[in-house]
Protein backbone atom coordinates (compact mmCIF):
# COMPACT_ATOMS: atom_id res chain seq x y z
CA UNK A 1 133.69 64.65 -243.94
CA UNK A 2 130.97 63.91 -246.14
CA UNK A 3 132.06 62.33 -249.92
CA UNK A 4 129.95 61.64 -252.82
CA UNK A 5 130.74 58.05 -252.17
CA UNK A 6 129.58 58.33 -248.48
CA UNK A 7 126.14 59.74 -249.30
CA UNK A 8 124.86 56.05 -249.84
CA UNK A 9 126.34 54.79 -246.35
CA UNK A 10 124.72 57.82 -245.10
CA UNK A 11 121.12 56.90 -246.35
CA UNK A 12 121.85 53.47 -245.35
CA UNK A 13 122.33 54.43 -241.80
CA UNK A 14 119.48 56.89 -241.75
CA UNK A 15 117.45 53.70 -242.57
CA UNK A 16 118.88 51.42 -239.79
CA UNK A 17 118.19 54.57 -237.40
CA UNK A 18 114.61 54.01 -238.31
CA UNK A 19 114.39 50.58 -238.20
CA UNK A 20 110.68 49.71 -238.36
CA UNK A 21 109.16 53.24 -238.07
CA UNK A 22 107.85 55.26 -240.64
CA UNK A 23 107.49 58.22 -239.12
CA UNK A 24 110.32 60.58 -237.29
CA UNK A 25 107.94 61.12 -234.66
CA UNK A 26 107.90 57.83 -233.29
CA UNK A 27 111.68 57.84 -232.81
CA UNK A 28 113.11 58.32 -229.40
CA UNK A 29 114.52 61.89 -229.08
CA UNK A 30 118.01 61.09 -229.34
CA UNK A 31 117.60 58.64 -233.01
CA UNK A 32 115.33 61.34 -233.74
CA UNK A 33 117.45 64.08 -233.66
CA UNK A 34 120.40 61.85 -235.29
CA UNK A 35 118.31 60.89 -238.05
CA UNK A 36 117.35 64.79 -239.23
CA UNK A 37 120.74 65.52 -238.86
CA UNK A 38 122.02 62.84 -241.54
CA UNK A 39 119.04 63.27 -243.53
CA UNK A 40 119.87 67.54 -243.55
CA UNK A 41 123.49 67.09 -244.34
CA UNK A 42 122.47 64.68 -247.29
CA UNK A 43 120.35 67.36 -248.46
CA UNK A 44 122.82 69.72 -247.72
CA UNK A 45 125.77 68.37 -249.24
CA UNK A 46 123.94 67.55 -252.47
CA UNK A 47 123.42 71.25 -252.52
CA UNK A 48 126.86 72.46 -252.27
CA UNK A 49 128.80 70.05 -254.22
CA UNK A 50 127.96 72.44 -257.30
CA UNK A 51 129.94 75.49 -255.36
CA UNK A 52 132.99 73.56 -254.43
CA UNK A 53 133.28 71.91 -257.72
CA UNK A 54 132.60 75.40 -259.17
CA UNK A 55 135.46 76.61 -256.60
CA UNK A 56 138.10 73.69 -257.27
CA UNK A 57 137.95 74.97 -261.47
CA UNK A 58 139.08 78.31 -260.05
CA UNK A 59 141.40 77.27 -257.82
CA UNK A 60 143.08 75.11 -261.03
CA UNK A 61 142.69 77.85 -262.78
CA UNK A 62 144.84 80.19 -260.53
CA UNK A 63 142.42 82.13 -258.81
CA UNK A 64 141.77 81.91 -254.81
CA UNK A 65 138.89 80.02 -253.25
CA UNK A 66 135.44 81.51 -252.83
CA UNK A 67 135.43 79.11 -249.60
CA UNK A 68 138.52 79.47 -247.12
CA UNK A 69 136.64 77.37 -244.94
CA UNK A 70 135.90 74.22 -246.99
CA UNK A 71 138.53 71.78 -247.98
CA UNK A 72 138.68 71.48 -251.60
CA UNK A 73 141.48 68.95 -253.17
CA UNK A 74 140.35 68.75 -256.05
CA UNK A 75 137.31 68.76 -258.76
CA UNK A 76 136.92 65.20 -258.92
CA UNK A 77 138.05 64.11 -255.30
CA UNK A 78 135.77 66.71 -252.65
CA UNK A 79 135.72 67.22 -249.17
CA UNK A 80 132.87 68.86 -247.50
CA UNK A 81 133.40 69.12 -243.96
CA UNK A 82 129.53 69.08 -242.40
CA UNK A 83 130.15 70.62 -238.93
CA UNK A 84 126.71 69.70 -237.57
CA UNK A 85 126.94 73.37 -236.05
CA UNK A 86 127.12 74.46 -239.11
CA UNK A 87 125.60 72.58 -241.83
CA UNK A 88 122.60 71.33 -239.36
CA UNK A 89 122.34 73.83 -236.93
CA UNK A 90 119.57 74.42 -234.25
CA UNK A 91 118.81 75.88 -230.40
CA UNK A 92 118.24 74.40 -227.25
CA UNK A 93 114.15 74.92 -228.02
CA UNK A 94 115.04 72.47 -231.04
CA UNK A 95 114.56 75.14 -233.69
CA UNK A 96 116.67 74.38 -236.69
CA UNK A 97 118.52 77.47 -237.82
CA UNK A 98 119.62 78.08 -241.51
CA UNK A 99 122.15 77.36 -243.59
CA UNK A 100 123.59 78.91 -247.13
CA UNK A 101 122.60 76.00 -248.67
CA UNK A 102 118.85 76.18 -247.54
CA UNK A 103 116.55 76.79 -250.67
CA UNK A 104 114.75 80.21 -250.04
CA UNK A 105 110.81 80.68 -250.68
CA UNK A 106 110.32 84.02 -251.87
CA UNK A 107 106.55 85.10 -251.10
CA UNK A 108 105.53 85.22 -254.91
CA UNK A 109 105.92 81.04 -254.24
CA UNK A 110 109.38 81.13 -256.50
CA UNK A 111 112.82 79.49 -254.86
CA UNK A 112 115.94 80.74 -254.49
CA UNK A 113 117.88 77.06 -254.41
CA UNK A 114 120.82 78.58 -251.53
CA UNK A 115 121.06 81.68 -249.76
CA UNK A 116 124.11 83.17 -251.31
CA UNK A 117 123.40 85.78 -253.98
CA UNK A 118 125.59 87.61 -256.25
CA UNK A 119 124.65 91.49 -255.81
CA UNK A 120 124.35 94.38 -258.39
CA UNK A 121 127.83 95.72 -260.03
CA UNK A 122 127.99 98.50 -262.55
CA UNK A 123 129.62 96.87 -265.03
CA UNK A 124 130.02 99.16 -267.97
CA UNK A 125 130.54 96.63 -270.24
CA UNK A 126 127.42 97.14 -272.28
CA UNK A 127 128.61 97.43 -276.40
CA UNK A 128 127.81 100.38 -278.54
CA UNK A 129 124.02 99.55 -278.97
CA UNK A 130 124.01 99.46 -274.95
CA UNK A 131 123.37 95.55 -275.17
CA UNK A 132 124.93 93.49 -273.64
CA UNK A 133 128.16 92.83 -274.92
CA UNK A 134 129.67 89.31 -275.74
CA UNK A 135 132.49 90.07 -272.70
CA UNK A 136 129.35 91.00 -270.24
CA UNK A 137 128.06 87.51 -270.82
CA UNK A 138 131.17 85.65 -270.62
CA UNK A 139 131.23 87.47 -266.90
CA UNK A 140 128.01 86.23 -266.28
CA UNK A 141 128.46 82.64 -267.44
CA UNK A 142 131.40 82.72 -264.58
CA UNK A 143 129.09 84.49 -261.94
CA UNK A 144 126.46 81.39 -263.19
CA UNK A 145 129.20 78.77 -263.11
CA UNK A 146 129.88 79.97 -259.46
CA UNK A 147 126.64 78.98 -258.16
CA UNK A 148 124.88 81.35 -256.07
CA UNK A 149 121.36 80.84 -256.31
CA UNK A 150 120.53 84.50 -257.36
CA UNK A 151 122.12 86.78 -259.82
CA UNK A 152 121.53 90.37 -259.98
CA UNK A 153 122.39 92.58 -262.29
CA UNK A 154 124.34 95.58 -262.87
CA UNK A 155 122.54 99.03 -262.87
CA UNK A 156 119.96 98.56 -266.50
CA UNK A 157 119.03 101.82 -267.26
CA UNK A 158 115.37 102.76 -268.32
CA UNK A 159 116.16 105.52 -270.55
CA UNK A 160 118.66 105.99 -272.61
CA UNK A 161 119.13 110.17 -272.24
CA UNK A 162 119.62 109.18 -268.27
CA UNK A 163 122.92 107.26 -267.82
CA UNK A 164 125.63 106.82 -265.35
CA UNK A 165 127.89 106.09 -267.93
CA UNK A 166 128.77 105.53 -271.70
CA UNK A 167 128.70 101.97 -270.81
CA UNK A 168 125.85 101.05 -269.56
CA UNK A 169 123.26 98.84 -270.71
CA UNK A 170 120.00 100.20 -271.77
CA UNK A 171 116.13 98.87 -271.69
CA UNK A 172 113.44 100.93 -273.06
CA UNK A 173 111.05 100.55 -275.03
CA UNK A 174 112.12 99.35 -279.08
CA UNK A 175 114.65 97.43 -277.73
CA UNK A 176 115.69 94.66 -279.74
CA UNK A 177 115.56 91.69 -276.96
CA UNK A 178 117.29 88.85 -278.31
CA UNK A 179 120.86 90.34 -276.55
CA UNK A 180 118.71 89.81 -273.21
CA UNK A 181 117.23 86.21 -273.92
CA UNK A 182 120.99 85.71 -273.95
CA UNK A 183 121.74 86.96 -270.75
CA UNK A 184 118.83 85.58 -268.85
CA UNK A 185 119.41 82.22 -270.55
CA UNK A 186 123.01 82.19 -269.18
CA UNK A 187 122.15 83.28 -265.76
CA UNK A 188 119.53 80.84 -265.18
CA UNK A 189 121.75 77.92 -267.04
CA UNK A 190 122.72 76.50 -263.49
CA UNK A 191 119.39 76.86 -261.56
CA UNK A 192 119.41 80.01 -260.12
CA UNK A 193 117.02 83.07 -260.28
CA UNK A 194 118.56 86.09 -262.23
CA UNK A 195 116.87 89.76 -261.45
CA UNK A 196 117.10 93.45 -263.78
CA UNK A 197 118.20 95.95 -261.61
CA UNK A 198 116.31 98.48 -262.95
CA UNK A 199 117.61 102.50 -262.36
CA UNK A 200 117.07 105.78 -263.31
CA UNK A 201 120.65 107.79 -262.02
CA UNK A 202 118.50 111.13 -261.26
CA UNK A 203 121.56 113.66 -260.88
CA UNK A 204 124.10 111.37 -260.47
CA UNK A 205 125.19 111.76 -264.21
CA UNK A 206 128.19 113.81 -265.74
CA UNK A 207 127.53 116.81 -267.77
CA UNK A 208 129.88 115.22 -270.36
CA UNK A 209 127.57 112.32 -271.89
CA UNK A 210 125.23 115.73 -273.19
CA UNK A 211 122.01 114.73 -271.04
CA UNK A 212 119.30 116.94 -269.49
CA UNK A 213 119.65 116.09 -265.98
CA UNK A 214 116.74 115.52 -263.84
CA UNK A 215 116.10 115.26 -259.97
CA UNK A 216 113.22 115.79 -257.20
CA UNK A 217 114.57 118.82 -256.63
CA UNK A 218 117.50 121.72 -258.68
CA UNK A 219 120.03 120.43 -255.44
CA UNK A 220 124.01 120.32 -257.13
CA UNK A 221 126.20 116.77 -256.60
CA UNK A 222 128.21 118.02 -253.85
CA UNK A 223 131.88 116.32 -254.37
CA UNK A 224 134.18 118.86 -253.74
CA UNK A 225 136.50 119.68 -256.49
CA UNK A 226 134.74 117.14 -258.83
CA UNK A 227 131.42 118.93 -258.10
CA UNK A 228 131.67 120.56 -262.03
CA UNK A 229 131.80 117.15 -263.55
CA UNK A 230 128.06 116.76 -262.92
CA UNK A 231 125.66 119.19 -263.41
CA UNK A 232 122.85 121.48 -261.88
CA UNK A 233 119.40 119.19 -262.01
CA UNK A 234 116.41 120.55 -262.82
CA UNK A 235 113.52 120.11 -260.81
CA UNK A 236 111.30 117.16 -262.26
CA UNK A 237 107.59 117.97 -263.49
CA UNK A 238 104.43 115.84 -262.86
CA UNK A 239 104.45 114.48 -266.90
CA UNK A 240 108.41 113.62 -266.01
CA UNK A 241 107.36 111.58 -262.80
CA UNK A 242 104.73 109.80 -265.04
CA UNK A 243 106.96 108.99 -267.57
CA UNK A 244 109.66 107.74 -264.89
CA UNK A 245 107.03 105.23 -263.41
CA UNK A 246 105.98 104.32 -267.02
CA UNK A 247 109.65 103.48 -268.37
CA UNK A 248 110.48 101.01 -264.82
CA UNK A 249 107.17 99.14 -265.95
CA UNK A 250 108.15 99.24 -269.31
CA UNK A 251 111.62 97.58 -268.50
CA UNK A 252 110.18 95.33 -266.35
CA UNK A 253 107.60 93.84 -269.19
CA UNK A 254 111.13 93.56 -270.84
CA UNK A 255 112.81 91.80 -268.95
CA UNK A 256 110.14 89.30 -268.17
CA UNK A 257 109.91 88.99 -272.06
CA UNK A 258 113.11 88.22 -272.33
CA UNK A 259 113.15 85.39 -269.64
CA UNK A 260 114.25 87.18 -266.32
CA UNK A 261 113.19 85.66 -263.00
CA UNK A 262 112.46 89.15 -261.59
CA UNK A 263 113.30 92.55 -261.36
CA UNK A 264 115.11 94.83 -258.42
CA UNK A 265 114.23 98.81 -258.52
CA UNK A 266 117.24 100.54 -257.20
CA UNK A 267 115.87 103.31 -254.51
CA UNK A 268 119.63 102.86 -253.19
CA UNK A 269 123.46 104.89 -253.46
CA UNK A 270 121.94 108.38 -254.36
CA UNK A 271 120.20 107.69 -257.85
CA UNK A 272 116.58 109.36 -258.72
CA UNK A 273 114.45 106.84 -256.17
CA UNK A 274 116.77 107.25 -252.98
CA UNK A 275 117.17 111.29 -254.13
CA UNK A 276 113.24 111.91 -253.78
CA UNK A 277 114.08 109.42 -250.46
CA UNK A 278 116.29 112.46 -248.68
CA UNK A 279 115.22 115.11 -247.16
CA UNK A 280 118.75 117.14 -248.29
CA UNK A 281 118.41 116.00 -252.18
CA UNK A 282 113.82 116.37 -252.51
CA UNK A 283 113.17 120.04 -251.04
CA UNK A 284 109.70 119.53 -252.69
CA UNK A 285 106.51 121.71 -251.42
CA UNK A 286 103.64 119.10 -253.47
CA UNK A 287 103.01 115.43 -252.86
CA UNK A 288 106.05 114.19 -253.94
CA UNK A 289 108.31 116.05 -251.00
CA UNK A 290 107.85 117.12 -247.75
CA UNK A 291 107.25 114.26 -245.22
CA UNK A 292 108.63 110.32 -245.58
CA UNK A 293 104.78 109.11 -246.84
CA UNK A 294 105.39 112.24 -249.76
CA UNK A 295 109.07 111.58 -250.27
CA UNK A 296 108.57 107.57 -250.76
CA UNK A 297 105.66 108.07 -252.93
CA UNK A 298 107.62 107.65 -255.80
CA UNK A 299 109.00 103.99 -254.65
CA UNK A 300 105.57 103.17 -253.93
CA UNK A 301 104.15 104.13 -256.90
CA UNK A 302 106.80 102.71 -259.10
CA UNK A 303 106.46 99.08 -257.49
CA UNK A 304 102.83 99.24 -257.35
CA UNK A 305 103.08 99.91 -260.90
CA UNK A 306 105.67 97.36 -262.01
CA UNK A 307 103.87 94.38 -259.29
CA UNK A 308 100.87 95.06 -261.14
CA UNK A 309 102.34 94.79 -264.75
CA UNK A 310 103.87 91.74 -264.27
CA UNK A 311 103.34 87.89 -263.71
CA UNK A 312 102.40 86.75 -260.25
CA UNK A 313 105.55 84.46 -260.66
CA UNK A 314 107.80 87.23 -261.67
CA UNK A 315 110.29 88.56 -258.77
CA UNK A 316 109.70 92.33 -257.68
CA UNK A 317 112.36 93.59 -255.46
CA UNK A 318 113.69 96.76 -253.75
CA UNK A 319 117.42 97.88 -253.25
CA UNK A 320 117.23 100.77 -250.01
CA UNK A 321 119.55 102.14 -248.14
CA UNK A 322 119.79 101.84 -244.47
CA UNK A 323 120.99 105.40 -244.27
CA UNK A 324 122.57 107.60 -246.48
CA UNK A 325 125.32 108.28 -243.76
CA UNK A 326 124.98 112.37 -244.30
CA UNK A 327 123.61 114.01 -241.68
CA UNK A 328 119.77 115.62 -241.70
CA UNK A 329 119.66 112.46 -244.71
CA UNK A 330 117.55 109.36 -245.15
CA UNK A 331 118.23 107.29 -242.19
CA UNK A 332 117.76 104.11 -240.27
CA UNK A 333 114.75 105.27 -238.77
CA UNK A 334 113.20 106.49 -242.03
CA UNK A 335 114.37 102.85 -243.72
CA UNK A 336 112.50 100.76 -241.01
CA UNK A 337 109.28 103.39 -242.02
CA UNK A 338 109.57 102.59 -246.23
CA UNK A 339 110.20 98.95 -245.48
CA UNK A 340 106.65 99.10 -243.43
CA UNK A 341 105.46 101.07 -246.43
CA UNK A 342 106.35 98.23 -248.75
CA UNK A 343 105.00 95.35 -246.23
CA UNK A 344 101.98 95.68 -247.86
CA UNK A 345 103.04 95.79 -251.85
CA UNK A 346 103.42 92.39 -252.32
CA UNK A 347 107.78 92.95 -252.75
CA UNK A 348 109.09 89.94 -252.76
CA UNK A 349 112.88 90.85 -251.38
CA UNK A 350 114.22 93.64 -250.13
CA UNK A 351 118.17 94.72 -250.22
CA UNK A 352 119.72 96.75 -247.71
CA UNK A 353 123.04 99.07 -248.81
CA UNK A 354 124.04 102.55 -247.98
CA UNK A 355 125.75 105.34 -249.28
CA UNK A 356 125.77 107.27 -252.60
CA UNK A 357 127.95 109.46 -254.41
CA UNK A 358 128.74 112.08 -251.86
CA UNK A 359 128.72 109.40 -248.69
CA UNK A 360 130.06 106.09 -250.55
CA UNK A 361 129.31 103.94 -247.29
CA UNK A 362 128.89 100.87 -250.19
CA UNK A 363 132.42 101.04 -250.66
CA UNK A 364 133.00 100.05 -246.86
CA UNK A 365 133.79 104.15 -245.79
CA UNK A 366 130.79 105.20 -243.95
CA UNK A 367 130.52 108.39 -241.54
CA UNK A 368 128.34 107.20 -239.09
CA UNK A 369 129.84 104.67 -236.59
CA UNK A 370 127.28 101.74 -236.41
CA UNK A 371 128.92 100.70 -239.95
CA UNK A 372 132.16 98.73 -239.14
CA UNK A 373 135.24 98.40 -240.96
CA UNK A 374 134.77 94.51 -241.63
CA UNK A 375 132.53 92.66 -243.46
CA UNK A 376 129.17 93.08 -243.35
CA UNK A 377 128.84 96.64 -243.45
CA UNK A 378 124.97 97.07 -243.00
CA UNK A 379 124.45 94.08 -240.76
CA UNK A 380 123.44 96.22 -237.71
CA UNK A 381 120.68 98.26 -239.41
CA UNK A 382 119.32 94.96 -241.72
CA UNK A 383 118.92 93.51 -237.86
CA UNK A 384 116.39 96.76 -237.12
CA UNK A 385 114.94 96.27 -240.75
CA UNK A 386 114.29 92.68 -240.17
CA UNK A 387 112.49 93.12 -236.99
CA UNK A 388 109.61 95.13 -238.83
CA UNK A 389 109.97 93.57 -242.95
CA UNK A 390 107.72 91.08 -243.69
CA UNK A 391 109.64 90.03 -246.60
CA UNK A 392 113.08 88.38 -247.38
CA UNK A 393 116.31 90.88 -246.13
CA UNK A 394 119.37 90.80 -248.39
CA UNK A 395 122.25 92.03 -246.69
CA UNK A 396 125.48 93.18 -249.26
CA UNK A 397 128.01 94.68 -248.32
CA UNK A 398 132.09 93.10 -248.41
CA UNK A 399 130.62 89.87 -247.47
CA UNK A 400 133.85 87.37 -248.77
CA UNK A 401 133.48 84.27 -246.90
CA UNK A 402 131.33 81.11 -246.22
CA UNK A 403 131.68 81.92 -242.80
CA UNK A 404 130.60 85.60 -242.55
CA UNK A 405 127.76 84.67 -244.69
CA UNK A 406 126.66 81.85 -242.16
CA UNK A 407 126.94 84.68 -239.17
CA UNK A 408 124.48 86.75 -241.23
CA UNK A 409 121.83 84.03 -241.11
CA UNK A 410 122.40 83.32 -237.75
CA UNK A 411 121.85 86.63 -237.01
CA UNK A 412 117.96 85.83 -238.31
CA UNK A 413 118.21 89.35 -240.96
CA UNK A 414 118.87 86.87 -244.31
């Protein structure tokens, strides 16, 4: 076990390992070795003292550990057990693998300071104004407090005639953006990067909340007796594609206004980007539908768009689905093709899900068999994904503990 008080014997015998060299090359293999592997679990430990401390408050508090696998006493008396297969771990070639701990360089030249992120929740807890509301920040000050070193957010909407819900939050244009200093400010208290997910819900949208519902193509929400709830889309126009593109790089302006490390577009779960994605949901006959370079022109377009409206510093990111789990649908295949597409956009992370609506595969019930019952759920296809992305991978998906999480980078996708 590594203690706080133990970190100074540590660098102490780091330094006798070294004796009179300066450099680690110069070491035999063996003190070599030994030496990166107290120096990396130094590093590392300083690094995750935050979580378990973090962790210990909720465990006083009543709730159950965010780490199973760490020993955690107490906030002021802490345990970190440094497995050097875990904490500092590495092949027979001598190549050090990662660990959740490891800072993350995204290609814009920003860090991530660990690899565990919290991912995008539709909250709904937006006030009348669609701010967000005083409870909405208290969650994120907890999600901050935690400390993952990114924090998405749930599901901003870029118009507020296209919601999900009455309780969503809203960023348009006129937006009064003091609400959203707030929020950024609390979500980058402890260090970490916080993201917009931007999102446009396309036809996923009840008839109820008196909007004009819009979609690639007039396709009906097919749920079975709850397939009334939501009504026939209309067909979008050219001027409505414009103005789609124009309110994400609108929001995104926002949000970097108002102190946001970056923005995510969600092409994921069904909304507008992942509907003009599908085959089943964009029966299109122009430029926009038709084949996979027509149907993702709208994702391309819209990042292009936002990357170029932005800071070079400023986080652009992509949630897509691996597949949408419905067959004749978007699919593995067709995710590995986008992901290609967006190699070259200067996307700075992409996030891999699945599902929507009609196939909820996010909520861990998929139809197609490669998606297990465990945690995980899109691990298989991020491994296909990451063979061809050029980019960070995200994987999300009923990933609970430390452990899981460490398989994932092992895996290489994350």
């Amino acid at each position: 076990a590594v203690r706080r008080q133990q970190v100074p014997d540590l660098v102490e015998r780091k330094s006798g390992l070294l004796g009179h060299h300066d450099d680690l090359e110069d070491l035999p293999g063996p003190a070599r070795i030994l030496a990166i592997a107290v120096q990396a679990a130094i590093d590392r430990a300083d690094q995750a003292l935050p979580l378990i401390e973090a962790d210990a408050r909720r465990r006083e508090a009543g709730f159950p550990s965010q780490f199973p696998d760490l020993h955690c006493r107490s906030p002021w008396r802490l345990d970190l057990k440094v497995n050097f297969k875990v904490m500092v771990r590495g092949d027979q070639q001598g190549n050090w693998l990662m660990s959740p701990f490891e800072p993350l360089t995204l290609p814009n030249g920003s860090s991530i300071p660990n690899r565990i992120a919290k991912a995008a929740m539709e909250e709904n807890m937006a006030d009348a104004r669609h701010f967000p509301s005083a409870e909405l920040l208290r969650l994120y000050q907890a999600w901050a407090d935690g400390g993952a070193g990114l924090i998405i957010t749930g599901n901003v909407m870029i118009d507020r005639h296209a919601m999900t819900g009455p309780g969503g939050v809203v960023l348009e244009d006129g937006t009064e953006l003091e609400p959203f200093r707030n929020w950024a400010r609390i979500g980058r208290a402890r260090g970490a990067q916080i993201w917009m997910q931007l999102n446009h819900p396309g036809r996923q949208m009840m008839k109820n909340l008196g909007q004009q519902t819009l979609a690639p193509s007039a396709v009906a929400l097919d749920l079975g007796k709850h397939s009334n709830l939501f009504a026939m889309p209309r067909a979008m126009t050219e001027q409505d594609i414009d103005e789609v593109i124009g309110r994400f790089v609108s929001a995104a302006r926002l949000a970097e206004r108002a102190g946001f490390s970056g923005v995510q577009i969600h092409a994921a779960h069904g909304y507008l980007l992942s509907q003009f994605l599908s085959p089943l949901t964009n029966r299109r006959t122009d430029g926009w539908g038709g084949p996979l370079e027509n149907r993702a022109r709208l994702l391309i377009e819209t990042v292009k768009a936002v990357r170029a409206s932005v800071s070079p510093g400023f986080s652009v990111a992509v949630k897509l689905n691996s597949a949408d789990f419905q067959r004749g649908g978007f699919d593995a295949a067709d995710a590995k093709s986008v992901v290609e597409m967006l190699n070259a956009l200067s996307v700075d992370l992409v996030e891999l899900s699945g599902g929507s609506y009609e196939a909820p595969a996010m909520q861990g019930d998929a139809r197609d068999g490669r998606t297990l019952a465990r945690e995980a759920y899109f691990l298989d296809f991020a491994r296909d994904v990451a063979a061809v992305a050029r980019m960070p991978v995200m994987v999300t998906g009923g990933i609970r503990r430390i452990g899981v999480v460490q398989q994932v980078l092992d895996s290489g996708v994350a």
